[in-house]
PDB file of N, CA and C in Angstrom:
ATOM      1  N   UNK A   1       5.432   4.231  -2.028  1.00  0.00           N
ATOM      2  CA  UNK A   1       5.631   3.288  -0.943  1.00  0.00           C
ATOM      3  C   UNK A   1       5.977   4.007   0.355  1.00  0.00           C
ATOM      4  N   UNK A   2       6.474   4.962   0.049  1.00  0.00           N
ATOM      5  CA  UNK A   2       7.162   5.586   1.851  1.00  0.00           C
ATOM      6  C   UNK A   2       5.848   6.387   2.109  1.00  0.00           C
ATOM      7  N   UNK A   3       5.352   6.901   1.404  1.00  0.00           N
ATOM      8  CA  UNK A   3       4.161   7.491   1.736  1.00  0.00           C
ATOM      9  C   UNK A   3       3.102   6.186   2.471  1.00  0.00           C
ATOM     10  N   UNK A   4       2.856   5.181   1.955  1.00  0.00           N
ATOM     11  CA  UNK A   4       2.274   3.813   2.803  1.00  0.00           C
ATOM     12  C   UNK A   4       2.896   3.667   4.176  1.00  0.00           C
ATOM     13  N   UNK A   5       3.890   3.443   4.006  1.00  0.00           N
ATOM     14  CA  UNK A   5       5.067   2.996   5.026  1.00  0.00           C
ATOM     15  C   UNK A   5       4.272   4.251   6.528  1.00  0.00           C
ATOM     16  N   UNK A   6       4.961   5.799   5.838  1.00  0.00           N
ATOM     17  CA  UNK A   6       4.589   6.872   6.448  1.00  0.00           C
ATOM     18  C   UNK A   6       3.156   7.049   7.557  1.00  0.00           C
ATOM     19  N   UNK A   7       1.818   6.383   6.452  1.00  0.00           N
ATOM     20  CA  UNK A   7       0.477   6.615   7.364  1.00  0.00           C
ATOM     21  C   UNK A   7       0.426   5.425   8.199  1.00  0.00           C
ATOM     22  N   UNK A   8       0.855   4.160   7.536  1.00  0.00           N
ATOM     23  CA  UNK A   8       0.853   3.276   8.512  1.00  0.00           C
ATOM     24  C   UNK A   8       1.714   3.492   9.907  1.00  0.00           C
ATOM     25  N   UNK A   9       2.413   4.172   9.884  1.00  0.00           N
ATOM     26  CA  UNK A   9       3.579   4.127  11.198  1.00  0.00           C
ATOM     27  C   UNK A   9       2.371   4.925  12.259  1.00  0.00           C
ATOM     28  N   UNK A  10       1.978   6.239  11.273  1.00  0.00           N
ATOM     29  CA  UNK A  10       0.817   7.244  12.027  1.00  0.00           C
ATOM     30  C   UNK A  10      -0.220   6.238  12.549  1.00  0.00           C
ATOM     31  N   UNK A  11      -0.536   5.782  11.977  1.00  0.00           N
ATOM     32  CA  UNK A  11      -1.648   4.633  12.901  1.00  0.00           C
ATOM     33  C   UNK A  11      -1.151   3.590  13.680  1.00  0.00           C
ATOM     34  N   UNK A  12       0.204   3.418  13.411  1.00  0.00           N
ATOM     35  CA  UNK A  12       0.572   2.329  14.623  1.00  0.00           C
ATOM     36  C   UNK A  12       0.914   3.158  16.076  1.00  0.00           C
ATOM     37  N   UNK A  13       1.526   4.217  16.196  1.00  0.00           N
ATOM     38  CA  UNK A  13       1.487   5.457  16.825  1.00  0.00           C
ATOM     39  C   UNK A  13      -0.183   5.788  17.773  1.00  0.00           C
ATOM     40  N   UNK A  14      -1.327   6.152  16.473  1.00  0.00           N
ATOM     41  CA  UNK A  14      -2.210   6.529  17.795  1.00  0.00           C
ATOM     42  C   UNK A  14      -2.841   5.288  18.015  1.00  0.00           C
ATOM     43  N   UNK A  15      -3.644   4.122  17.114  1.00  0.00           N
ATOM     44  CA  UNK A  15      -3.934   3.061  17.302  1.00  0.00           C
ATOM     45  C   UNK A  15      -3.970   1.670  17.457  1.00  0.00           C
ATOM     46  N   UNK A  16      -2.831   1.571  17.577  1.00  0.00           N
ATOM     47  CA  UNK A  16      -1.945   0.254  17.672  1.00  0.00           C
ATOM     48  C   UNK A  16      -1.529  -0.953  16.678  1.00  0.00           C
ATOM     49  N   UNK A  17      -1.021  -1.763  16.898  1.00  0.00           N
ATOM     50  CA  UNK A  17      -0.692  -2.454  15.606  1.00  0.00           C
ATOM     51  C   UNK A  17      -1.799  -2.590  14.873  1.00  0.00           C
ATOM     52  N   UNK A  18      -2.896  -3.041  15.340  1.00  0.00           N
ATOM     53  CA  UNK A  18      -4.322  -3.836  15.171  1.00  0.00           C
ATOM     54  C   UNK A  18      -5.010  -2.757  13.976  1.00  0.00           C
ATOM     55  N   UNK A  19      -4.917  -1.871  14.646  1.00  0.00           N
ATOM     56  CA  UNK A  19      -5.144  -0.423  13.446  1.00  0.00           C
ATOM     57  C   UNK A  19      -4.674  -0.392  12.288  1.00  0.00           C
ATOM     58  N   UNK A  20      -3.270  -0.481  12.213  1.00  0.00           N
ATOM     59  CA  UNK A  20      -2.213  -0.278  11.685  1.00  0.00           C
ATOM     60  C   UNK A  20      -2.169  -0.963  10.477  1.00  0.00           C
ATOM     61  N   UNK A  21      -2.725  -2.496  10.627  1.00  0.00           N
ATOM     62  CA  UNK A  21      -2.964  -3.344   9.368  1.00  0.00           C
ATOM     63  C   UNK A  21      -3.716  -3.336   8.565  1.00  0.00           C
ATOM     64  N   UNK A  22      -4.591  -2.652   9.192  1.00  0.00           N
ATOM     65  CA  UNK A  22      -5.816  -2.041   7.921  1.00  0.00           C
ATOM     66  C   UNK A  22      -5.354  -0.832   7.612  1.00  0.00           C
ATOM     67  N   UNK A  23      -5.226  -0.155   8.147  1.00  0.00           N
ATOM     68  CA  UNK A  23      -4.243   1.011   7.198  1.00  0.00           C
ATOM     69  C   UNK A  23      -3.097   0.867   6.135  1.00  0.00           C
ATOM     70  N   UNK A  24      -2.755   0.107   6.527  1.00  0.00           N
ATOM     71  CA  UNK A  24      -1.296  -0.179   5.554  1.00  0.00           C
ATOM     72  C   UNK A  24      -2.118  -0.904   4.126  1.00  0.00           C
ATOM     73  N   UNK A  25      -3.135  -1.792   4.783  1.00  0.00           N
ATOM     74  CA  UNK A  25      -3.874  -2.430   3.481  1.00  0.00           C
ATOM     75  C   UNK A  25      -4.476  -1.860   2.676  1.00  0.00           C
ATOM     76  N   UNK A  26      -5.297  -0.794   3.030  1.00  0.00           N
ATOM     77  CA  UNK A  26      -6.363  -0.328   2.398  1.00  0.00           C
ATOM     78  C   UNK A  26      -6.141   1.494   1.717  1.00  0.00           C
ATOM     79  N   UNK A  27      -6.412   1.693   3.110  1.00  0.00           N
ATOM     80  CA  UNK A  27      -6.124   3.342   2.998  1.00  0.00           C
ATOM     81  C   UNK A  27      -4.461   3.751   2.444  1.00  0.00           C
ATOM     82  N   UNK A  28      -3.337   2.955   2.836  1.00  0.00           N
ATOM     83  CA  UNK A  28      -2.007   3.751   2.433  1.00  0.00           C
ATOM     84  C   UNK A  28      -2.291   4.119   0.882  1.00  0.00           C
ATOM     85  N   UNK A  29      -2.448   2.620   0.558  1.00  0.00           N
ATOM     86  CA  UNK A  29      -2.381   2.364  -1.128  1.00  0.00           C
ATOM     87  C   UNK A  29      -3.276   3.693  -1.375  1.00  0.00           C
ATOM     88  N   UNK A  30      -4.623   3.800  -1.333  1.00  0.00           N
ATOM     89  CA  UNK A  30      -5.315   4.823  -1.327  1.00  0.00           C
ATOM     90  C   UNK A  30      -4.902   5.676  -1.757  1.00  0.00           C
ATOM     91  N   UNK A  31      -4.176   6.097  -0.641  1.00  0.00           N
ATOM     92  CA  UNK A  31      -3.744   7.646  -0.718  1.00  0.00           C
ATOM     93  C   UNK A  31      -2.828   7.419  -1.820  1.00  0.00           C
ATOM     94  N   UNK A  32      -1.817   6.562  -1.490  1.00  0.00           N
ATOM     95  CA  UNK A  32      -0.884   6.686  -2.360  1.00  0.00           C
ATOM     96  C   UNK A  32      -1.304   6.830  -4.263  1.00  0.00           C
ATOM     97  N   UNK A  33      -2.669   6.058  -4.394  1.00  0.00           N
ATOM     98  CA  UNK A  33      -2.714   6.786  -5.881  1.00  0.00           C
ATOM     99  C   UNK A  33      -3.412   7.769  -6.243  1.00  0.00           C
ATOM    100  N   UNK A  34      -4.037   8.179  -4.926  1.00  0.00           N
ATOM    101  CA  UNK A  34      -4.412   9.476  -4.832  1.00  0.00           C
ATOM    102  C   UNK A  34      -3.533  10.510  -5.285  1.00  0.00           C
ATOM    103  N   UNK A  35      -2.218  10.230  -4.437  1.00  0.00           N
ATOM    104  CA  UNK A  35      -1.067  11.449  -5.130  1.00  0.00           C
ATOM    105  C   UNK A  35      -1.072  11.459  -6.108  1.00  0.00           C
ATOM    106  N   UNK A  36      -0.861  10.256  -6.198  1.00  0.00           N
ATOM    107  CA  UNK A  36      -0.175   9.868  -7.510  1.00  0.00           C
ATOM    108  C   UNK A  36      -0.737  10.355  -8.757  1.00  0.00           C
ATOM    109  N   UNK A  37      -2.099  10.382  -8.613  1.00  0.00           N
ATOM    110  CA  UNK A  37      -3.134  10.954  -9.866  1.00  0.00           C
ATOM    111  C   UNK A  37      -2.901  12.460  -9.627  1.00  0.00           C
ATOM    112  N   UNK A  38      -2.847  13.426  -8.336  1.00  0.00           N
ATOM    113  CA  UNK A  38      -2.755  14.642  -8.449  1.00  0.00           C
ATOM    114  C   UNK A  38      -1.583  15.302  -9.008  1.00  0.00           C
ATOM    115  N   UNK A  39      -0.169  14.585  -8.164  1.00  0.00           N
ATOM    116  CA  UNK A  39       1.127  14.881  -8.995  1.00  0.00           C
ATOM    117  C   UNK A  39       2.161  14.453 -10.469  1.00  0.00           C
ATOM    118  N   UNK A  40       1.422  13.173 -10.561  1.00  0.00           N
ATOM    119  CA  UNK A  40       2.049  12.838 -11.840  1.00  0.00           C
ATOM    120  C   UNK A  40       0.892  12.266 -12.932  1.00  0.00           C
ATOM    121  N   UNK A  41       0.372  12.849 -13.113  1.00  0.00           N
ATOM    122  CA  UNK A  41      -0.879  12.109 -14.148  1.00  0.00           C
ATOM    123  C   UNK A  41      -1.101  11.874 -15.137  1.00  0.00           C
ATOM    124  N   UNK A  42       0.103  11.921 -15.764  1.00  0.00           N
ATOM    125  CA  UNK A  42       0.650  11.596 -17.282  1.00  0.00           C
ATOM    126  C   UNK A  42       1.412  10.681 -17.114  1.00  0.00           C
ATOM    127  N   UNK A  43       2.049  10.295 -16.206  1.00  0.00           N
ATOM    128  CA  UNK A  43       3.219   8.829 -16.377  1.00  0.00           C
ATOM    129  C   UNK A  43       2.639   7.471 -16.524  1.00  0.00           C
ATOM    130  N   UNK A  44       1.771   7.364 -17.117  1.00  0.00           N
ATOM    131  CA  UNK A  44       1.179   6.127 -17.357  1.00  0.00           C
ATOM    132  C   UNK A  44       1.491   5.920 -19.048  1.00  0.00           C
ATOM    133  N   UNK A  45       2.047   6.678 -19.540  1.00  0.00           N
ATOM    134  CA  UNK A  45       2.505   6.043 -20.767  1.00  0.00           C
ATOM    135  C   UNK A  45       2.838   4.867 -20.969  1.00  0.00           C
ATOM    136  N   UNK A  46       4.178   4.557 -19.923  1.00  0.00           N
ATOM    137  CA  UNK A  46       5.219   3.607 -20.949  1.00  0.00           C
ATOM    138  C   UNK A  46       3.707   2.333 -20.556  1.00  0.00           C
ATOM    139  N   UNK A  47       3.119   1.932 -19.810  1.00  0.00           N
ATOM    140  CA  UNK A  47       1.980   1.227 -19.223  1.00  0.00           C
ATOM    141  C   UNK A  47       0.931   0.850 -20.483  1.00  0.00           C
ATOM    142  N   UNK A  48       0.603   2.183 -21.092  1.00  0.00           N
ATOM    143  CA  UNK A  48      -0.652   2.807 -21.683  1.00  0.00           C
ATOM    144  C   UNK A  48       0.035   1.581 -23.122  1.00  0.00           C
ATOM    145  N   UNK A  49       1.297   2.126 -23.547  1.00  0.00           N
ATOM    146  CA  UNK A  49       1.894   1.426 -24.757  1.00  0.00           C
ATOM    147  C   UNK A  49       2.058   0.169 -24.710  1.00  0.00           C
ATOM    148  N   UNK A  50       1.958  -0.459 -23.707  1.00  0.00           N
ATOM    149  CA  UNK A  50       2.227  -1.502 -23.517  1.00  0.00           C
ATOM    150  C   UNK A  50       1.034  -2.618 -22.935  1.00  0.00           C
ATOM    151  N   UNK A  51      -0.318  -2.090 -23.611  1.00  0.00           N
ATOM    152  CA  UNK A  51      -1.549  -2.586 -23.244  1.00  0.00           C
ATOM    153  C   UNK A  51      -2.134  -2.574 -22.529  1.00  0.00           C
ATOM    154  N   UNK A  52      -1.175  -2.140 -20.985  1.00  0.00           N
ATOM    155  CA  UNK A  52      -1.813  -2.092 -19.730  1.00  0.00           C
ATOM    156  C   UNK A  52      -2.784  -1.017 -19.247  1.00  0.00           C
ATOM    157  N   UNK A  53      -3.873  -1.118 -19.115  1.00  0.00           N
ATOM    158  CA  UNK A  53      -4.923  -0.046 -18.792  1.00  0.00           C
ATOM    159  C   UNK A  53      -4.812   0.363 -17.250  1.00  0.00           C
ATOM    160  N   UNK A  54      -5.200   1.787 -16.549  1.00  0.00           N
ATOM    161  CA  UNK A  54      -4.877   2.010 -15.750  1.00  0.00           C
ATOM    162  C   UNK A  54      -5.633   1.026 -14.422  1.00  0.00           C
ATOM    163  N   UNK A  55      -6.763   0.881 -14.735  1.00  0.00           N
ATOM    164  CA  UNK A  55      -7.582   0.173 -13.908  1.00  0.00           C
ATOM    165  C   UNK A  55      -6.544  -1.286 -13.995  1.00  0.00           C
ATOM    166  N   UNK A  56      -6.463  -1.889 -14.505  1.00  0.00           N
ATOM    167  CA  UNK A  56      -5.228  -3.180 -14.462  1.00  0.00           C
ATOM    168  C   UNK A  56      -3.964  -3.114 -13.781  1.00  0.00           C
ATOM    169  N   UNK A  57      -3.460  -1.676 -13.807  1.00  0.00           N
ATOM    170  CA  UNK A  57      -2.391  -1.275 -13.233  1.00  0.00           C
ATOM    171  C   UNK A  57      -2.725  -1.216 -11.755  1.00  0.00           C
ATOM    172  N   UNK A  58      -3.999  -0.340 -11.338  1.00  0.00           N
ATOM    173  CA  UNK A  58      -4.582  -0.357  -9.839  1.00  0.00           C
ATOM    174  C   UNK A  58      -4.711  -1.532  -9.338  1.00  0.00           C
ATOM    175  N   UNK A  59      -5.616  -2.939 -10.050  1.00  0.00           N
ATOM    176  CA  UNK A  59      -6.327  -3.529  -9.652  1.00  0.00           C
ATOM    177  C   UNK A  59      -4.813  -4.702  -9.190  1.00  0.00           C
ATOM    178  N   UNK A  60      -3.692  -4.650 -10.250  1.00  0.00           N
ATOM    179  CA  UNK A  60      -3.080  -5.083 -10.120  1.00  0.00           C
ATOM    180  C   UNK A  60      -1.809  -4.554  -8.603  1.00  0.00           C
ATOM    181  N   UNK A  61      -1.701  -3.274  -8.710  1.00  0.00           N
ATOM    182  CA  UNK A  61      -0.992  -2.788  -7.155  1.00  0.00           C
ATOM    183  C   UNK A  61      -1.270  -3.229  -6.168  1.00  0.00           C
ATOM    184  N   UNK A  62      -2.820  -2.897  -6.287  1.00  0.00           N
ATOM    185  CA  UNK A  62      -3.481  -3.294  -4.840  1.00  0.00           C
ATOM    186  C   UNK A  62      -3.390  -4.690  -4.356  1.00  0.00           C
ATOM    187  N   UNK A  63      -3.053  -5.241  -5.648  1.00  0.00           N
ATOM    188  CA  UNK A  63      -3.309  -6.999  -5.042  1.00  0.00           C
ATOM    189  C   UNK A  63      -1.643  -7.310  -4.497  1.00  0.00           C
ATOM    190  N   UNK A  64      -1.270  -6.761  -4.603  1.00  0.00           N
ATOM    191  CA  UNK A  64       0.593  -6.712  -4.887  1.00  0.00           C
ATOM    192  C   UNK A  64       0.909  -5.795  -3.539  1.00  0.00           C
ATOM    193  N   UNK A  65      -0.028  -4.865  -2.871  1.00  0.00           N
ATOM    194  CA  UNK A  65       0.063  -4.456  -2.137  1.00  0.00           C
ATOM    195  C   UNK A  65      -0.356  -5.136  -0.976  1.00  0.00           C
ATOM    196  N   UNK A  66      -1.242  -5.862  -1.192  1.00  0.00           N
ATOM    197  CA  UNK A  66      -2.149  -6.790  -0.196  1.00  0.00           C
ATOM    198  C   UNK A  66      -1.585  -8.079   0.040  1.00  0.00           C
ATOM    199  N   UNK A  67      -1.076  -8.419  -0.827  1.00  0.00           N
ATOM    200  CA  UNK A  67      -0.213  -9.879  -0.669  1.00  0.00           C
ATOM    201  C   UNK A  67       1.212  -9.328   0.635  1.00  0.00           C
ATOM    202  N   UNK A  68       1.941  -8.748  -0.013  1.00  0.00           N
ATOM    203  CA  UNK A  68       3.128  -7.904   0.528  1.00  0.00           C
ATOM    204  C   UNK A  68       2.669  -7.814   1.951  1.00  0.00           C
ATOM    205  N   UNK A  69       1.888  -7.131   2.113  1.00  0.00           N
ATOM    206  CA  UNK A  69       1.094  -6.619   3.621  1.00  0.00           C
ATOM    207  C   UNK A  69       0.954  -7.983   4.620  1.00  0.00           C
ATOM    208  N   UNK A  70      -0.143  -8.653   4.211  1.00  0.00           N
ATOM    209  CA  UNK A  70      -0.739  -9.762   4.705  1.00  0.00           C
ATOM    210  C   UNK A  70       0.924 -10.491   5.214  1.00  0.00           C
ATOM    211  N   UNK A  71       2.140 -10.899   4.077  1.00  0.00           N
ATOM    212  CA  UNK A  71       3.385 -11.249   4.583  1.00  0.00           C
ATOM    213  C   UNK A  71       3.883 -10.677   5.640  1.00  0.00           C
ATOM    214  N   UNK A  72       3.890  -9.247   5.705  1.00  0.00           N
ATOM    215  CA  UNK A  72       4.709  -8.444   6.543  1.00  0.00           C
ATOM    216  C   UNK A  72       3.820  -8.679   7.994  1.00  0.00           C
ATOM    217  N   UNK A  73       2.422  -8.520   8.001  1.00  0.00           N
ATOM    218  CA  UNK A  73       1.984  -8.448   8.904  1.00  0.00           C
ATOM    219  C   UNK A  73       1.890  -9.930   9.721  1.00  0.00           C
ATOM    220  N   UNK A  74       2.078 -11.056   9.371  1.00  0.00           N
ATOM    221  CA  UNK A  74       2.235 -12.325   9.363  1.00  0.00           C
ATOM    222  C   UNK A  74       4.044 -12.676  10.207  1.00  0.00           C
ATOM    223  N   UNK A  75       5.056 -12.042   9.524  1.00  0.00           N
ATOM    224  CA  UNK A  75       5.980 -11.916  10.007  1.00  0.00           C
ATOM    225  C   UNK A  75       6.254 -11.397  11.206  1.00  0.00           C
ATOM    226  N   UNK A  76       5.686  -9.857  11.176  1.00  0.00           N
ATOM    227  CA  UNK A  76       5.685  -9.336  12.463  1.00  0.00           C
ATOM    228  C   UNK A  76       4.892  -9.988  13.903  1.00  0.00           C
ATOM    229  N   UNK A  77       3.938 -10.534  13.309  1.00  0.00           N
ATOM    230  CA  UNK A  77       3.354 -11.463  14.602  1.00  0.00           C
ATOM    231  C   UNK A  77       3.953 -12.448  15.121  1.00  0.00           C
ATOM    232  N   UNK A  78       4.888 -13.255  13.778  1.00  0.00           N
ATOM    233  CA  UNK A  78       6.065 -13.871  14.673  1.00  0.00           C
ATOM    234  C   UNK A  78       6.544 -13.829  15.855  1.00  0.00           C
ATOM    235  N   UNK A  79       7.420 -12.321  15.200  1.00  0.00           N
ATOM    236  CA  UNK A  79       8.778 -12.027  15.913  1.00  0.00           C
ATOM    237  C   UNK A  79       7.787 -11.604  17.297  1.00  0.00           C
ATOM    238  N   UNK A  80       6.448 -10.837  16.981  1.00  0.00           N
ATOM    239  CA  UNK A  80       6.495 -10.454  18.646  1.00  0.00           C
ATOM    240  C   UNK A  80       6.040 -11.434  19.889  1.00  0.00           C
ATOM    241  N   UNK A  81       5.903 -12.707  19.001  1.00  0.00           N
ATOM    242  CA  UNK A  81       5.371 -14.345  19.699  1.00  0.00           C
ATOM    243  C   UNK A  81       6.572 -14.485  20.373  1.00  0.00           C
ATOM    244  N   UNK A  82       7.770 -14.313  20.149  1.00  0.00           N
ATOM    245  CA  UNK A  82       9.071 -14.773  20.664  1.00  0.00           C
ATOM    246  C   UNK A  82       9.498 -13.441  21.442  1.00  0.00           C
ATOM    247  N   UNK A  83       8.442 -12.135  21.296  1.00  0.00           N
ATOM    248  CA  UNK A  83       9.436 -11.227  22.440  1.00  0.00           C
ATOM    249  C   UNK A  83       8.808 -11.268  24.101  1.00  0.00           C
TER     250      UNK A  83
END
Protein backbone atom coordinates (compact mmCIF):
# COMPACT_ATOMS: atom_id res chain seq x y z
CA UNK A 1 0.00 0.00 0.00
CA UNK A 2 2.66 2.80 0.72
CA UNK A 3 4.30 1.82 -2.28
CA UNK A 4 0.60 2.83 -4.15
CA UNK A 5 0.22 5.69 -1.89
CA UNK A 6 4.16 6.55 -2.90
CA UNK A 7 3.66 6.56 -7.09
CA UNK A 8 0.48 8.11 -6.80
CA UNK A 9 1.79 11.23 -4.81
CA UNK A 10 4.74 11.08 -7.86
CA UNK A 11 2.04 11.67 -10.30
CA UNK A 12 0.08 14.08 -8.41
CA UNK A 13 3.47 16.07 -8.20
CA UNK A 14 4.33 16.08 -12.07
CA UNK A 15 0.70 15.60 -13.44
CA UNK A 16 -1.89 16.70 -11.43
CA UNK A 17 -4.67 15.26 -9.59
CA UNK A 18 -6.37 14.19 -12.94
CA UNK A 19 -3.21 11.97 -13.54
CA UNK A 20 -2.99 10.89 -10.30
CA UNK A 21 -6.31 8.81 -10.33
CA UNK A 22 -5.38 6.64 -12.85
CA UNK A 23 -2.29 5.96 -11.32
CA UNK A 24 -3.39 5.14 -8.02
CA UNK A 25 -6.02 2.81 -9.92
CA UNK A 26 -4.23 0.98 -12.22
CA UNK A 27 -0.51 1.22 -12.33
CA UNK A 28 0.17 1.54 -8.22
CA UNK A 29 -1.57 -1.85 -7.69
CA UNK A 30 0.62 -2.95 -10.64
CA UNK A 31 3.61 -2.32 -9.41
CA UNK A 32 2.73 -3.18 -6.20
CA UNK A 33 2.36 -7.01 -7.19
CA UNK A 34 4.99 -6.65 -9.23
CA UNK A 35 7.19 -6.42 -6.02
CA UNK A 36 5.47 -8.36 -4.52
CA UNK A 37 6.09 -11.41 -6.92
CA UNK A 38 9.91 -10.35 -7.08
CA UNK A 39 10.41 -10.05 -3.20
CA UNK A 40 8.19 -12.38 -1.54
CA UNK A 41 7.02 -15.19 -3.82
CA UNK A 42 6.35 -17.83 -1.59
CA UNK A 43 3.89 -16.09 0.86
CA UNK A 44 0.95 -17.20 -0.75
CA UNK A 45 0.66 -20.20 1.32
CA UNK A 46 -1.56 -19.52 4.14
CA UNK A 47 -4.02 -18.30 0.73
CA UNK A 48 -2.89 -21.44 -1.36
CA UNK A 49 -4.34 -23.71 1.89
CA UNK A 50 -7.11 -22.12 2.10
CA UNK A 51 -8.46 -22.57 -1.57
CA UNK A 52 -7.66 -19.28 -2.66
CA UNK A 53 -5.79 -19.27 -6.01
CA UNK A 54 -3.47 -16.54 -6.77
CA UNK A 55 -5.33 -15.15 -9.72
CA UNK A 56 -8.53 -14.81 -7.11
CA UNK A 57 -6.30 -13.19 -4.74
CA UNK A 58 -5.25 -10.49 -7.70
CA UNK A 59 -8.52 -10.35 -9.26
CA UNK A 60 -9.84 -9.92 -5.91
CA UNK A 61 -7.13 -6.83 -4.68
CA UNK A 62 -7.61 -5.08 -7.60
CA UNK A 63 -11.30 -4.84 -7.18
CA UNK A 64 -10.69 -3.86 -3.44
CA UNK A 65 -8.24 -1.55 -4.71
CA UNK A 66 -10.55 0.09 -7.17
CA UNK A 67 -13.51 0.39 -5.00
CA UNK A 68 -11.17 2.08 -2.14
CA UNK A 69 -9.77 4.49 -4.89
CA UNK A 70 -12.94 5.47 -6.74
CA UNK A 71 -14.10 6.43 -2.62
CA UNK A 72 -11.03 8.32 -1.94
CA UNK A 73 -11.03 10.00 -5.13
CA UNK A 74 -14.81 10.92 -4.77
CA UNK A 75 -14.05 12.33 -1.30
CA UNK A 76 -11.29 14.37 -2.29
CA UNK A 77 -13.39 16.15 -4.92
CA UNK A 78 -15.56 17.08 -2.17
CA UNK A 79 -13.40 18.68 0.08
CA UNK A 80 -11.76 20.66 -2.85
CA UNK A 81 -15.62 21.85 -3.96
CA UNK A 82 -15.66 23.65 -0.56
CA UNK A 83 -11.95 25.07 -0.81
Amino acid sequence: MTINVSITVLAWVFGGFETSKYVLIIFGFLISILIKEVNAKNEYLFYYNNGVSKLQLFVYGFLMNFVFSMVLILVINEVLKFL
